[in-house]
C-alpha atoms as a PDB file:
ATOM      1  CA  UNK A   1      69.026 126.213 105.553  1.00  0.00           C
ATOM      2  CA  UNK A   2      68.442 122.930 107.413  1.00  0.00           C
ATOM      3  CA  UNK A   3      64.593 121.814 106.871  1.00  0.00           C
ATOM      4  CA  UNK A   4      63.970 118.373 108.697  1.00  0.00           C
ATOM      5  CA  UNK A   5      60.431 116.431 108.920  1.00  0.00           C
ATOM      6  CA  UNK A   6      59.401 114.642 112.095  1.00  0.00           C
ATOM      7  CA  UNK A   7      56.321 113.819 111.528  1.00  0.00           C
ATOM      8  CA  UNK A   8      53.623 114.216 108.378  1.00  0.00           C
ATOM      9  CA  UNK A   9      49.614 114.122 108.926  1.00  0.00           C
ATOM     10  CA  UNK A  10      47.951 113.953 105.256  1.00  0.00           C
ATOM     11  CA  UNK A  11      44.026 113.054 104.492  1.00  0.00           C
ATOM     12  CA  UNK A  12      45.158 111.613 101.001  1.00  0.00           C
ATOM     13  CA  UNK A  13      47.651 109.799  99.372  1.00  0.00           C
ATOM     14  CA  UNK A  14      50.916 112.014  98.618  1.00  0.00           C
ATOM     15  CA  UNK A  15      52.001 109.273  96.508  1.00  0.00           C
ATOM     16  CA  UNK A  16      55.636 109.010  98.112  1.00  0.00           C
ATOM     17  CA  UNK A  17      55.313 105.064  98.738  1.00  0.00           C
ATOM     18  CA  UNK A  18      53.040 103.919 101.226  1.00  0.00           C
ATOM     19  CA  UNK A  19      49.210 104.202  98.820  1.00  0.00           C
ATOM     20  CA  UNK A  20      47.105 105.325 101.464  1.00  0.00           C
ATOM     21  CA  UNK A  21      46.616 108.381 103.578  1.00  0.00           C
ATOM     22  CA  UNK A  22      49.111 108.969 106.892  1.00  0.00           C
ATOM     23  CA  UNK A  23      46.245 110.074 108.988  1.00  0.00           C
ATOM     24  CA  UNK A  24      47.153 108.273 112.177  1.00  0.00           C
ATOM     25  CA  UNK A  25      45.469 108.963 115.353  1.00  0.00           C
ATOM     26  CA  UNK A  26      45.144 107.983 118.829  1.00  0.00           C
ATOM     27  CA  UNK A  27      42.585 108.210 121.498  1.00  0.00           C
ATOM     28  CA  UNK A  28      40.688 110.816 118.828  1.00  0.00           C
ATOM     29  CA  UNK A  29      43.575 112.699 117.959  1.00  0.00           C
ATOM     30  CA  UNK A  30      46.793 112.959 115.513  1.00  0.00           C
ATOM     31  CA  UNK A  31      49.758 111.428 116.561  1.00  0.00           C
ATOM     32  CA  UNK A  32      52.485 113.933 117.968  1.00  0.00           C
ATOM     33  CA  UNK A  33      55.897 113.574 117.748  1.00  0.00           C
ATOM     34  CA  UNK A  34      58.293 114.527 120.063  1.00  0.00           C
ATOM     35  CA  UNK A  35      62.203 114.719 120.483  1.00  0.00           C
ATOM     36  CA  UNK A  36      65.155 116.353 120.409  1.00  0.00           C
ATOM     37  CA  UNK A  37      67.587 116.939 117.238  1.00  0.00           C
ATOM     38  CA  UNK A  38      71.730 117.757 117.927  1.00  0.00           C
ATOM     39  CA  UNK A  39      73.458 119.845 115.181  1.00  0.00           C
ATOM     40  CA  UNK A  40      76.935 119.127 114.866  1.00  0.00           C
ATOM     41  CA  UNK A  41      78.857 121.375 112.719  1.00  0.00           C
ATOM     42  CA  UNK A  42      81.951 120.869 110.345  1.00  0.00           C
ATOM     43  CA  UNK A  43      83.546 119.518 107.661  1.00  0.00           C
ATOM     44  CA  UNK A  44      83.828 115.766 107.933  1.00  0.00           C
ATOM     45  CA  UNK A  45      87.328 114.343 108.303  1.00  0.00           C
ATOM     46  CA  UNK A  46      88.206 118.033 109.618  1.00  0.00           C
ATOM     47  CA  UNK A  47      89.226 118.453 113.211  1.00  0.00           C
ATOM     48  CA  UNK A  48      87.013 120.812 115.075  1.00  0.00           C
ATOM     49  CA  UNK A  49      88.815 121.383 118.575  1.00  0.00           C
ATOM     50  CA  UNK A  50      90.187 117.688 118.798  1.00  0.00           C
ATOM     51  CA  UNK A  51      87.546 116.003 117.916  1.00  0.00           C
ATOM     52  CA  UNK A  52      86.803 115.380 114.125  1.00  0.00           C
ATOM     53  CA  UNK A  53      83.140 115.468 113.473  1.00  0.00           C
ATOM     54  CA  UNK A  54      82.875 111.451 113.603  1.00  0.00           C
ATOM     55  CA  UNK A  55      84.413 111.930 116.288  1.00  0.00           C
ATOM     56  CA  UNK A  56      82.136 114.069 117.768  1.00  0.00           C
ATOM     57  CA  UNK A  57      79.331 112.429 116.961  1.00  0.00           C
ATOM     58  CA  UNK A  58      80.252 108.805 118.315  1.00  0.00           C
ATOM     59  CA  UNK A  59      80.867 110.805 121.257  1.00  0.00           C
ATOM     60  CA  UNK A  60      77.283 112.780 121.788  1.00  0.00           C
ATOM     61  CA  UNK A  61      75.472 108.889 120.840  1.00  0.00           C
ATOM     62  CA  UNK A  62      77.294 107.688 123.786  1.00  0.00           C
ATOM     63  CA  UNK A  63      76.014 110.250 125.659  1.00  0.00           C
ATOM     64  CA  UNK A  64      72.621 109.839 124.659  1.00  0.00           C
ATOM     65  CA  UNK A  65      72.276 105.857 124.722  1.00  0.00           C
ATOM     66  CA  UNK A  66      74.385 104.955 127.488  1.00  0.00           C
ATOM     67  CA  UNK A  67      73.051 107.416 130.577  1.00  0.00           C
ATOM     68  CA  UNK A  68      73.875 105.986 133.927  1.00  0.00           C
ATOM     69  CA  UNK A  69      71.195 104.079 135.692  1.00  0.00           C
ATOM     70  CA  UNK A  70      69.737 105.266 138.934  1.00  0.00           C
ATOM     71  CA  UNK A  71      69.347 101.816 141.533  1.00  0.00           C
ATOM     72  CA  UNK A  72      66.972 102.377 144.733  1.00  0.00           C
ATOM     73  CA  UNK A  73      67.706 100.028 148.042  1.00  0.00           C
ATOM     74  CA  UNK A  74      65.910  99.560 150.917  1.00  0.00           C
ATOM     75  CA  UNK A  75      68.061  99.804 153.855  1.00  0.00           C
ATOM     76  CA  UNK A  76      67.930  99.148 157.889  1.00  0.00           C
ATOM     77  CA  UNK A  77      67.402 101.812 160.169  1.00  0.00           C
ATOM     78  CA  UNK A  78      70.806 101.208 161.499  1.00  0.00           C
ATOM     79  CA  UNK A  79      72.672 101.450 158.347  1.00  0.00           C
ATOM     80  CA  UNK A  80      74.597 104.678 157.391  1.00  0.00           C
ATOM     81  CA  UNK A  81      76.614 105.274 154.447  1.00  0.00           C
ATOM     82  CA  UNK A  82      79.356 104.760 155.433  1.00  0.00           C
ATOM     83  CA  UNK A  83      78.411 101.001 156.715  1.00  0.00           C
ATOM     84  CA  UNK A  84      76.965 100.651 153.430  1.00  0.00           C
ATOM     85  CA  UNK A  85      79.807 101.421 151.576  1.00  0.00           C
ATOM     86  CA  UNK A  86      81.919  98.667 153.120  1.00  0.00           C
ATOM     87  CA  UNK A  87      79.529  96.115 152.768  1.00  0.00           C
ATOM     88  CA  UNK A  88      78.817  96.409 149.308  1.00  0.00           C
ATOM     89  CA  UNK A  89      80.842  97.135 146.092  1.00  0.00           C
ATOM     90  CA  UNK A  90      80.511 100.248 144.250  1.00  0.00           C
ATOM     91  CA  UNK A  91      82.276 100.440 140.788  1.00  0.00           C
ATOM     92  CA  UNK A  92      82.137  97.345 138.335  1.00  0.00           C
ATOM     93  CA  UNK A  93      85.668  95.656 137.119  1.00  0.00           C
END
């Protein structure tokens, strides 16, 4: 059984550190908190399909903090795609 805490909303001291209540709000309300958890599964230092599960997980943070970027251009009327491909550079050395 996996149990994992996001987020905790108490109206008195649970004494676990912080000596006072974690009633946080905003705009009226409790705070919410959202994301998303990966599970990777194996035994560490054991290869699961290639990968061992360091390996596997340097691989998924990758993923996760290094998404491509999305740039926006204004362009002529006149230009097409394929102009625009020869005037400007498109991969980075």
């Amino acid at each position: 059984m996996v149990v994992i805490q996001v987020h905790r909303r108490l109206l008195h001291d649970d004494a676990f550190g912080v000596g006072e209540a974690l009633n946080e709000e905003a705009f009226g309300t409790g705070l919410v908190a959202r994301g998303t958890h990966y599970l990777l599964g194996g035994a560490d230092g054991e290869a699961v399909g290639r990968r061992s599960l360091a390996g596997q997980e340097r691989i998924l943070a990758q993923k996760k903090m290094v998404q491509p970027w999305t740039f926006f251009t204004a362009l002529d009327k006149d230009m097409t795609f394929d102009k625009w491909q020869k005037k400007y550079n498109m991969e980075v050395r």
